[in-house]
Protein backbone atom coordinates (compact mmCIF):
# COMPACT_ATOMS: atom_id res chain seq x y z
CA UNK A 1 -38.85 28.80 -36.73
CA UNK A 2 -36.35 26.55 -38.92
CA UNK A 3 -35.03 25.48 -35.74
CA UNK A 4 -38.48 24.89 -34.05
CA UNK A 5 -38.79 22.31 -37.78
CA UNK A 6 -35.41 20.82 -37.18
CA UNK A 7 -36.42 19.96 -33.36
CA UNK A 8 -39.75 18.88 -33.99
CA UNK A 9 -38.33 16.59 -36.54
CA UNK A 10 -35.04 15.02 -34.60
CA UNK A 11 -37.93 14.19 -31.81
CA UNK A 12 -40.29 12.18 -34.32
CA UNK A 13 -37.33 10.32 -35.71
CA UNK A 14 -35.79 9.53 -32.14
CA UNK A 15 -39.29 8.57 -31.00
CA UNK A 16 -39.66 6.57 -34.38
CA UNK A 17 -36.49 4.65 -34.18
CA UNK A 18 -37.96 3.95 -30.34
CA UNK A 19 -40.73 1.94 -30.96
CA UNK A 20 -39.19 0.31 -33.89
CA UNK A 21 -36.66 -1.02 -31.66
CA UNK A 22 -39.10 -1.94 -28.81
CA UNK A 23 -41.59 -3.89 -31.12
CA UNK A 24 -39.25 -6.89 -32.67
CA UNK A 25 -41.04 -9.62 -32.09
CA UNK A 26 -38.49 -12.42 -31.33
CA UNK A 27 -37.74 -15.14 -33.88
CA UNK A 28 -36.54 -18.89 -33.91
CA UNK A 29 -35.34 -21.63 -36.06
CA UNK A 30 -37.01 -25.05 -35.43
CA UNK A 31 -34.01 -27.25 -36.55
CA UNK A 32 -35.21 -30.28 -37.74
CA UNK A 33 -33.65 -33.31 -39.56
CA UNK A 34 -36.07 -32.57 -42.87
CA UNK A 35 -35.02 -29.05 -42.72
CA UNK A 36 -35.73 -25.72 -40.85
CA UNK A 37 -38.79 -23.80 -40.05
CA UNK A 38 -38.83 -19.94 -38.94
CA UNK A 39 -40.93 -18.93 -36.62
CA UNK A 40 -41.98 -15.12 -35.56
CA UNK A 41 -43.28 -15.27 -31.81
CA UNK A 42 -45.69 -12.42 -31.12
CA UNK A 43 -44.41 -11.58 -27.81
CA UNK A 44 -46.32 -8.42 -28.19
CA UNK A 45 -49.76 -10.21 -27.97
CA UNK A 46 -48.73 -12.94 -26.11
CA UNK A 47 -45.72 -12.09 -23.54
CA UNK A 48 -46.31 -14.99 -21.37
CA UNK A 49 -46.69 -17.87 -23.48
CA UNK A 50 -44.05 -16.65 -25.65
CA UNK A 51 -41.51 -16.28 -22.77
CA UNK A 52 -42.42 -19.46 -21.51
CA UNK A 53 -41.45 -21.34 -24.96
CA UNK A 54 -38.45 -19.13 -24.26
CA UNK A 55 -37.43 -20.68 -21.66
CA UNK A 56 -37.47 -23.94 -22.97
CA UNK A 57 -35.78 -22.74 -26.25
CA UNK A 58 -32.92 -20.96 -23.72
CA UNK A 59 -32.53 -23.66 -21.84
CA UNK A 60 -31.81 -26.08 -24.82
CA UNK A 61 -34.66 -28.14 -23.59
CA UNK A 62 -35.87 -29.07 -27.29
CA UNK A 63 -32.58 -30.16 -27.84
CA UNK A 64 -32.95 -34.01 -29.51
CA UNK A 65 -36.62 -33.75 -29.27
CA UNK A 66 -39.51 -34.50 -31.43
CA UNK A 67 -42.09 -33.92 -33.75
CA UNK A 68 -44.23 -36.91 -32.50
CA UNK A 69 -48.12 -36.18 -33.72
CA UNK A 70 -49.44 -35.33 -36.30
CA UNK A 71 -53.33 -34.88 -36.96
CA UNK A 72 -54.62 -35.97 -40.08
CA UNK A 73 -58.32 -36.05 -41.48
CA UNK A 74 -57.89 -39.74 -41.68
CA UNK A 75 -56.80 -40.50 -38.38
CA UNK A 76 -59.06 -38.68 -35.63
CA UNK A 77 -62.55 -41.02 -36.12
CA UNK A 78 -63.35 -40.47 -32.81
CA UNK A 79 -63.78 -36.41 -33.06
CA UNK A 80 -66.43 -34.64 -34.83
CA UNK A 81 -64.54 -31.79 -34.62
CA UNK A 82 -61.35 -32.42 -37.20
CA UNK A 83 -57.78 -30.27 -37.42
CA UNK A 84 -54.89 -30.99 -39.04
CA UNK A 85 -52.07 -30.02 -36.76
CA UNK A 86 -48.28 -31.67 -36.30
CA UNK A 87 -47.29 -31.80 -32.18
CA UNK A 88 -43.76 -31.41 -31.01
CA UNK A 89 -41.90 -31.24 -27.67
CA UNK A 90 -40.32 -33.17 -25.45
CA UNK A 91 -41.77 -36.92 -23.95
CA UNK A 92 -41.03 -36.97 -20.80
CA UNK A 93 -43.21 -36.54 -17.72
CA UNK A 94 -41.06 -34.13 -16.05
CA UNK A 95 -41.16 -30.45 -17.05
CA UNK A 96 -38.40 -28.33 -15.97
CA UNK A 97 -40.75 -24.94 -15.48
CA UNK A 98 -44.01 -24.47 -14.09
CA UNK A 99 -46.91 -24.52 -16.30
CA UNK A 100 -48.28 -20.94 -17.98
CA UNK A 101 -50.92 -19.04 -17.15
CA UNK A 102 -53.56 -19.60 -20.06
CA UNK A 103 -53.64 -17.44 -22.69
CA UNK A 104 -56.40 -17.70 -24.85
CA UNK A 105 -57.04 -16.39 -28.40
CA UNK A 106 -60.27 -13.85 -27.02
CA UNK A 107 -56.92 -12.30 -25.03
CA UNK A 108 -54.73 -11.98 -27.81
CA UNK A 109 -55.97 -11.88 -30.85
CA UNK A 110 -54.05 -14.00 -32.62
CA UNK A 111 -56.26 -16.49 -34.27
CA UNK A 112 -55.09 -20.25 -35.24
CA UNK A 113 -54.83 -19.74 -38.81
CA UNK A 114 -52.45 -21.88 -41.49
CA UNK A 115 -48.95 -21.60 -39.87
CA UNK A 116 -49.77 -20.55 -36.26
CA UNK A 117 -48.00 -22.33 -33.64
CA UNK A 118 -49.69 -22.54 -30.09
CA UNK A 119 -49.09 -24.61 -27.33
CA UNK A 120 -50.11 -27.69 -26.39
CA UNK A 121 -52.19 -28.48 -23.17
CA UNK A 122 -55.54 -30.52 -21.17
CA UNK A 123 -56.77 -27.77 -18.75
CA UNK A 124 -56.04 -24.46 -19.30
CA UNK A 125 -53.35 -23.28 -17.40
CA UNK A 126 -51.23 -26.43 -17.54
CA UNK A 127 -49.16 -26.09 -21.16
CA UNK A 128 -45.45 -26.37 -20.48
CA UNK A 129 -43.31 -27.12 -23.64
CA UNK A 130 -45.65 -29.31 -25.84
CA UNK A 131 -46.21 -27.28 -29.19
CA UNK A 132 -48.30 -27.59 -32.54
CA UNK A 133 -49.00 -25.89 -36.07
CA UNK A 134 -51.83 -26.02 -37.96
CA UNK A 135 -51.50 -26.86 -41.20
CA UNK A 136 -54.99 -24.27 -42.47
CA UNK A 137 -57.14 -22.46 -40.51
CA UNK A 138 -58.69 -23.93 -37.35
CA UNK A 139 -61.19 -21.67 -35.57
CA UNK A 140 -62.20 -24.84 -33.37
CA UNK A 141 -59.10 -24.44 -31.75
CA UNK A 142 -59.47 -20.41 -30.69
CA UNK A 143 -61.77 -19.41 -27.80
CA UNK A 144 -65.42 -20.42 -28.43
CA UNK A 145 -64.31 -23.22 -30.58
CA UNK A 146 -65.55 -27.19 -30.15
CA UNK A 147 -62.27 -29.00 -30.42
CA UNK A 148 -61.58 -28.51 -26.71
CA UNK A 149 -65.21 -29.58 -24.43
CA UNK A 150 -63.72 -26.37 -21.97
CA UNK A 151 -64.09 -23.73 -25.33
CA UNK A 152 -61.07 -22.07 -23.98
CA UNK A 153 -59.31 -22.90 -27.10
CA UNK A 154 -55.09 -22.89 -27.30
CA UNK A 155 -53.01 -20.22 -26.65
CA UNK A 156 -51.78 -18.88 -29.98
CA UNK A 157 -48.54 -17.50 -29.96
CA UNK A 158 -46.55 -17.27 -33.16
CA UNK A 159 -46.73 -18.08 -36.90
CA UNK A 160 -44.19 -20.21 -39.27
CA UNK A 161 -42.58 -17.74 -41.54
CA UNK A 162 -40.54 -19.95 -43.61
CA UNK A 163 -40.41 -23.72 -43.75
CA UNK A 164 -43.83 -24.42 -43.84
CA UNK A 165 -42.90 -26.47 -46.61
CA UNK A 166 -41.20 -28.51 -43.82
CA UNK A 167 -44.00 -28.42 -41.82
CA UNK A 168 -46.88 -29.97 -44.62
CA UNK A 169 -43.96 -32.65 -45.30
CA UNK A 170 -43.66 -33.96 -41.46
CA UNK A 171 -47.94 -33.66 -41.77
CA UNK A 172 -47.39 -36.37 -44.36
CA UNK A 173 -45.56 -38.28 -43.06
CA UNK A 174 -45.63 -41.80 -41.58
CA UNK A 175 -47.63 -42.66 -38.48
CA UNK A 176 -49.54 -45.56 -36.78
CA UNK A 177 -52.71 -44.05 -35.71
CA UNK A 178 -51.54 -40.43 -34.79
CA UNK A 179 -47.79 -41.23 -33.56
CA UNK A 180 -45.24 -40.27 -36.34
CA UNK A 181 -43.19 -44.25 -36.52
CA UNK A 182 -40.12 -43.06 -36.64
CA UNK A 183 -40.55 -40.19 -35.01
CA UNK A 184 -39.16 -36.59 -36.74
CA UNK A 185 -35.65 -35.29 -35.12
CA UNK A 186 -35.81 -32.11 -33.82
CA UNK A 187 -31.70 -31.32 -33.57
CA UNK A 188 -32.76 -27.95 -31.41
CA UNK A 189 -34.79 -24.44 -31.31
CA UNK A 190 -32.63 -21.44 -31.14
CA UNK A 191 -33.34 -17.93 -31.42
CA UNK A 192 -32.37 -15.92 -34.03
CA UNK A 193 -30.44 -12.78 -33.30
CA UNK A 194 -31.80 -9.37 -34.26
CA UNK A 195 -29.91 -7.47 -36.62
């Protein structure tokens, strides 16, 4: 019987340790020449946008790229719908990877709330490396919401867990109409490696 306990035990542990190991989400470092911003990417709710930004992040795509937008109450008069949101990536009009398959937030589950990053796109199904934040909660911008005319929403797909400090600073920072002048240095995204 002791050695049924001892069994019984070594099998919840080993199955413990199991899906420990299997749900890491992945994590990256938005390098930035104000300072750094950690994200967590739920690859668990949303494998395929998160392994496209992947990708791009692998690839060293975002390398000397840009934080070029940011959204302001005072500079969207032409939407009745208003976020606040900064928008980085890479201007150019080549992409190196296909566009992703649309994943919205009714999919997921992973709302846009104050530190979410999601991706960037005009119909769904064509978001490639173009990223934003949100600086609070936006439900316009999850499935249902008015922001986009299509009520798709964004596809959600990670959440700033340190930086956002960094984040609220670019927000307030310079721009003519709702282009950052100068524009904010990304230096690269890398992934962090799991202990």
């Amino acid at each position: 019987m002791q050695n049924d306990m001892i069994r019984h035990t070594l099998i919840f542990i080993i199955l413990f340790l199991a899906v420990s190991c299997t749900n890491k989400n992945e994590t990256v470092i938005i390098e930035t020449e104000l300072g750094n911003i950690k994200v967590e990417l739920y690859s668990d709710k949303a494998p395929q946008t998160t392994s496209n930004f992947l990708k791009y992040v692998d690839s060293e795509y975002y390398k000397n790229s840009e934080f070029y937008r940011t959204v302001t109450n005072f500079n969207q008069p032409n939407n009745l719908i208003k976020i606040e949101v900064i928008q980085g990536g890479v201007l150019k009009d080549e992409n190196i990877f296909a566009p992703v398959k649309h994943e919205s937030t009714k999919e997921t589950g992973i709302k846009h709330l104050k530190g979410v990053i999601s991706m960037a796109r005009s119909k769904p199904g064509t978001a490639t490396d173009d990223f934003f934040i949100c600086l609070k909660d936006e439900p316009e911008l999850d499935f249902g919401g008015k922001r986009n005319p299509d009520g798709q929403g964004f596809a959600a797909f990670g959440k700033v867990i340190s930086g956002f400090e960094i984040v609220q600073k670019i927000h307030q920072s310079y721009a003519e109409g709702q282009f950052l002048n100068p524009m904010i240095k990304i230096f690269n995204i890398k992934r962090i490696k799991q202990k």
